[in-house]
PDB file of N, CA and C in Angstrom:
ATOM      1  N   UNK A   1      93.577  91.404  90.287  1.00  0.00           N
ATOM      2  CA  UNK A   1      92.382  91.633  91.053  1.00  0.00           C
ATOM      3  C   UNK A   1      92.772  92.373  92.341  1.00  0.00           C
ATOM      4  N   UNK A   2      92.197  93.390  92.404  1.00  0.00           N
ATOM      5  CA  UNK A   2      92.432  94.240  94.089  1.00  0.00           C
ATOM      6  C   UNK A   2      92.053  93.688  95.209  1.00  0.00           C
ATOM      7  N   UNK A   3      93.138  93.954  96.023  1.00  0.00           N
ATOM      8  CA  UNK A   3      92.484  93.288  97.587  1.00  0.00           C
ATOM      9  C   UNK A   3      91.217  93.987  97.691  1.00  0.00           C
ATOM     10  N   UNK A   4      90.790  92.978  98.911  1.00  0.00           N
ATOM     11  CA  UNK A   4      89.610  93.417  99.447  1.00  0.00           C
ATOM     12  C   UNK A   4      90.078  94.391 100.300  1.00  0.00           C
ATOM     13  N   UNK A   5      89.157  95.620 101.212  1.00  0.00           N
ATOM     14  CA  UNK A   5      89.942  96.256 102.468  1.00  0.00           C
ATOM     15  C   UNK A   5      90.569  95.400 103.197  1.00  0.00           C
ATOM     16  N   UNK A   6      89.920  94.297 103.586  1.00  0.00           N
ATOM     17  CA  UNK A   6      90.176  93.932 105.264  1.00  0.00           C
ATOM     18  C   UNK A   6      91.390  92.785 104.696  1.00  0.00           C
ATOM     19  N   UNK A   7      91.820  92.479 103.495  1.00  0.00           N
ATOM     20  CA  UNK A   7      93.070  91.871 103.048  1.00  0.00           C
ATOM     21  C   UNK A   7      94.126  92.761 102.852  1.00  0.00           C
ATOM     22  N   UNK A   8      93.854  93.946 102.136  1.00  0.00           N
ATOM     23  CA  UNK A   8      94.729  94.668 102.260  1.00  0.00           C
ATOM     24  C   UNK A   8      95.218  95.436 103.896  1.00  0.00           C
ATOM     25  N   UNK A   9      94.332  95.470 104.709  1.00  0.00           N
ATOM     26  CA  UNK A   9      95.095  96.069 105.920  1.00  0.00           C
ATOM     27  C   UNK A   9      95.928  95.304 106.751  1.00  0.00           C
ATOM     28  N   UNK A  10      95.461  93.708 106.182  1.00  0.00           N
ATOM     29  CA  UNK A  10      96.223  92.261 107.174  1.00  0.00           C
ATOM     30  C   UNK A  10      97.619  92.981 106.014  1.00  0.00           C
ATOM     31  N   UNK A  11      97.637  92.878 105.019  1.00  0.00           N
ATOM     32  CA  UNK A  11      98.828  92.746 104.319  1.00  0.00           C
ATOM     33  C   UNK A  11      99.764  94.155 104.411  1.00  0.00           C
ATOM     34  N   UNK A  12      98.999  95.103 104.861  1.00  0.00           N
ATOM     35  CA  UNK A  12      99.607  96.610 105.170  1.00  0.00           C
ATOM     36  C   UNK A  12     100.501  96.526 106.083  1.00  0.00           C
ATOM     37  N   UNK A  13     100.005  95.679 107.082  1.00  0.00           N
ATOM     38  CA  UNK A  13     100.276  95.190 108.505  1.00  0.00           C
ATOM     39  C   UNK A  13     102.151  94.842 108.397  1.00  0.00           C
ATOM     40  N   UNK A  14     102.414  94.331 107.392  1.00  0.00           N
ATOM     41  CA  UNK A  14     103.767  93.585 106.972  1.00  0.00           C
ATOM     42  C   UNK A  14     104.433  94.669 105.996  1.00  0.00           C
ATOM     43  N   UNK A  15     103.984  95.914 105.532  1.00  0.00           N
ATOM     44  CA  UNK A  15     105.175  96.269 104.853  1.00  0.00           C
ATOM     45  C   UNK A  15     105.720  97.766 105.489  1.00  0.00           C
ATOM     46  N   UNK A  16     107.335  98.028 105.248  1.00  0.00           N
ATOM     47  CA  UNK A  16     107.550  99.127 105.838  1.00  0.00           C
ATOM     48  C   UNK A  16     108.374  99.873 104.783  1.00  0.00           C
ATOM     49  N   UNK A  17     108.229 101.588 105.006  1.00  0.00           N
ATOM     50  CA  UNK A  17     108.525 102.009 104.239  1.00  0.00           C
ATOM     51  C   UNK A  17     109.821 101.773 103.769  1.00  0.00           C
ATOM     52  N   UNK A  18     110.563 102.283 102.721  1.00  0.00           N
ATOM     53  CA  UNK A  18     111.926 102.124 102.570  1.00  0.00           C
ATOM     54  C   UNK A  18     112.572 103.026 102.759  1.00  0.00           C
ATOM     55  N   UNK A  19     113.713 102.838 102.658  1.00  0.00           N
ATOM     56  CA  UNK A  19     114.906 104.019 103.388  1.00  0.00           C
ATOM     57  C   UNK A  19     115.541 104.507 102.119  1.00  0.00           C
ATOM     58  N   UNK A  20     116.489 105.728 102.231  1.00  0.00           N
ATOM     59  CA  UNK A  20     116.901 105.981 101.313  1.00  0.00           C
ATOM     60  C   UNK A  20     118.000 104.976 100.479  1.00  0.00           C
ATOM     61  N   UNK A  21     118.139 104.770  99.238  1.00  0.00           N
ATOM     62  CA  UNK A  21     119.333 104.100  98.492  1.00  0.00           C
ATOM     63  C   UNK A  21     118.096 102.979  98.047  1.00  0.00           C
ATOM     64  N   UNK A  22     116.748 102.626  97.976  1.00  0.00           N
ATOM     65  CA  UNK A  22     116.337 101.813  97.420  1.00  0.00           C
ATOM     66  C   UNK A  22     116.496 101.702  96.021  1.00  0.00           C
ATOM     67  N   UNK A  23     116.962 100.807  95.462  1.00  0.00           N
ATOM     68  CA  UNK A  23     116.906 100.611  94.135  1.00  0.00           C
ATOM     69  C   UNK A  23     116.076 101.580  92.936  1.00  0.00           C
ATOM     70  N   UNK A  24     114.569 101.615  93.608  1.00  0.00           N
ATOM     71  CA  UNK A  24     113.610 102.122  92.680  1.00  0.00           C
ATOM     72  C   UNK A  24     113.406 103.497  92.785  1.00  0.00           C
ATOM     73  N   UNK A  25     114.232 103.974  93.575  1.00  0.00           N
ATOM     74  CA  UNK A  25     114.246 105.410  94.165  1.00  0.00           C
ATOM     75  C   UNK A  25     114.853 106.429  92.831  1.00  0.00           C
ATOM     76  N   UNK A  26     113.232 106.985  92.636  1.00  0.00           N
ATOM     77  CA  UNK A  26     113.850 108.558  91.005  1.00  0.00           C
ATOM     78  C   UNK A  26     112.807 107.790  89.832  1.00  0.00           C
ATOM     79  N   UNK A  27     112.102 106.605  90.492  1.00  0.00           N
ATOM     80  CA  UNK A  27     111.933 106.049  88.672  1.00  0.00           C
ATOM     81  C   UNK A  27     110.564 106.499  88.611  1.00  0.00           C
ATOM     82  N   UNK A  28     110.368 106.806  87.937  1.00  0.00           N
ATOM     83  CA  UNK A  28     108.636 107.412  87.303  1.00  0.00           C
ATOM     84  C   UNK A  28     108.024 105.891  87.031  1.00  0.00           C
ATOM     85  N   UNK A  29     106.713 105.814  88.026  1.00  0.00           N
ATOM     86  CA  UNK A  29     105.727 105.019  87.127  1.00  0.00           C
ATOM     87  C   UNK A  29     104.732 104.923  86.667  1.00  0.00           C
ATOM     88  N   UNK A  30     104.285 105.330  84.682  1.00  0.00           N
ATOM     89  CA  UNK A  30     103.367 105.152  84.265  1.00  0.00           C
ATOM     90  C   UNK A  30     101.880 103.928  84.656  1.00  0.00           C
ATOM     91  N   UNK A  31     101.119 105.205  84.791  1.00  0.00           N
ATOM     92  CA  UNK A  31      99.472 104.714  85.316  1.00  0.00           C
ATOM     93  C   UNK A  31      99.181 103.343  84.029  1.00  0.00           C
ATOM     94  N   UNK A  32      99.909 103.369  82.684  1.00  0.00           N
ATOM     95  CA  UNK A  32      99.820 102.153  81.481  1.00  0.00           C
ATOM     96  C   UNK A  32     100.574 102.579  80.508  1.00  0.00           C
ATOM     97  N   UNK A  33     101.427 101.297  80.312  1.00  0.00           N
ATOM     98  CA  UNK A  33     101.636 101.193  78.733  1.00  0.00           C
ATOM     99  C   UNK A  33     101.541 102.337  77.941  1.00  0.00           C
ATOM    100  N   UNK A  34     102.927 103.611  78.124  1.00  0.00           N
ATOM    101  CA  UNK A  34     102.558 104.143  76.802  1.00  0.00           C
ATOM    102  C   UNK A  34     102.127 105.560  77.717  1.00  0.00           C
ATOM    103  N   UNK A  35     101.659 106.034  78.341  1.00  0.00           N
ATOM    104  CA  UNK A  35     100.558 106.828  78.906  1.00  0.00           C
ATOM    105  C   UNK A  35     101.868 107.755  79.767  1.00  0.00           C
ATOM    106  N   UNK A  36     101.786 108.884  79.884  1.00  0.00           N
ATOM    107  CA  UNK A  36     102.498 110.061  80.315  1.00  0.00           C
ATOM    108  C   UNK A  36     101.716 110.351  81.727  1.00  0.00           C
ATOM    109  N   UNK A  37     100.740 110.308  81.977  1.00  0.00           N
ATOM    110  CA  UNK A  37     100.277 110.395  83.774  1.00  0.00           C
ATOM    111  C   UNK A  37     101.392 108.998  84.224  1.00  0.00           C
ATOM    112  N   UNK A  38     101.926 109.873  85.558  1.00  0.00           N
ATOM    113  CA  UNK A  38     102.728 109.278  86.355  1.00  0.00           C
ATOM    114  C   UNK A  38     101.659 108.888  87.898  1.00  0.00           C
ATOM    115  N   UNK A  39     101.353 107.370  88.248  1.00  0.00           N
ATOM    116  CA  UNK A  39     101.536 107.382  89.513  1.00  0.00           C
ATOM    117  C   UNK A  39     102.193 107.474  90.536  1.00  0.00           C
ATOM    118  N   UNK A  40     101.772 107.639  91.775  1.00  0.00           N
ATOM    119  CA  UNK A  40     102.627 108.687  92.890  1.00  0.00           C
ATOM    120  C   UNK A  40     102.622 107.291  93.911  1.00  0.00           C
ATOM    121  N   UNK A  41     103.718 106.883  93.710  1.00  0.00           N
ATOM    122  CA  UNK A  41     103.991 105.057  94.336  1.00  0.00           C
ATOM    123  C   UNK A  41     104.927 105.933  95.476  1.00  0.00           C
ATOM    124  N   UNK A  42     104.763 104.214  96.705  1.00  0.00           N
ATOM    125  CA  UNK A  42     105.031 104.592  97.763  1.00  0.00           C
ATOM    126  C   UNK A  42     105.903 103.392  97.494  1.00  0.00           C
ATOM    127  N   UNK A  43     106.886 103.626  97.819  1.00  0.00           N
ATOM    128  CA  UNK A  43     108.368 102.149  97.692  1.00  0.00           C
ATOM    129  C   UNK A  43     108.429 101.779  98.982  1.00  0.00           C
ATOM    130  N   UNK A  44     108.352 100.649  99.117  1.00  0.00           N
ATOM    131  CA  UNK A  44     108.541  99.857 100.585  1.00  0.00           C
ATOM    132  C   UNK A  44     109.687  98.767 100.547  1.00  0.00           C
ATOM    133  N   UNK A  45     110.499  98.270 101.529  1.00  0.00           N
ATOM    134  CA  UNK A  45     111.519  97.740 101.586  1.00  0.00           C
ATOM    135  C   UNK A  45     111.243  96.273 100.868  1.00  0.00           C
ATOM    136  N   UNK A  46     111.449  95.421 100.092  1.00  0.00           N
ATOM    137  CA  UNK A  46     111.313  94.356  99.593  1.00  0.00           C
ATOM    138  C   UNK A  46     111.587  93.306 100.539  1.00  0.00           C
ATOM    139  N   UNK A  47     110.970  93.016 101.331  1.00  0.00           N
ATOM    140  CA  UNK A  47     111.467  91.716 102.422  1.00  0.00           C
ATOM    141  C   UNK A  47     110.181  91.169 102.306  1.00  0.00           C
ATOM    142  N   UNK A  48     108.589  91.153 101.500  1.00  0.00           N
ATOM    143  CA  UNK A  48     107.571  90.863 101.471  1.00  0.00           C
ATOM    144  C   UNK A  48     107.026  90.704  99.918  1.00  0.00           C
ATOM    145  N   UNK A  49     107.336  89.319  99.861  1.00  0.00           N
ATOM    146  CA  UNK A  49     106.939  88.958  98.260  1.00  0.00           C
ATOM    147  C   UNK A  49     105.300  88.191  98.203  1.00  0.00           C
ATOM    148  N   UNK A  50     104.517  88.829  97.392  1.00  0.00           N
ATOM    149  CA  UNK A  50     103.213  87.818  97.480  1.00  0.00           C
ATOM    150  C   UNK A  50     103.176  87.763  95.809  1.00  0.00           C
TER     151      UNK A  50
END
């Protein structure tokens, strides 16, 4: 289920981008299962688990 706005900007509030050498840095990620459109993800440092 998607945040609401005003949950997602409290929770925006806590993440920062990542630096180079992140783990996930080069990996393509399919929009579903199977499906060749790539979304255009923004990788943020993992110190914020929900």
């Amino acid at each position: 289920m998607p945040l609401r706005p005003e949950q997602a900007r409290e929770v925006g509030e806590y993440l920062r981008a990542a630096g180079p050498g992140h783990p996930w840095e080069g990996v393509r990620i399919a929009s579903a299962w199977g499906s060749r459109d790539v979304l255009g993800a923004v990788l943020i440092r993992p110190e914020l688990v929900a």
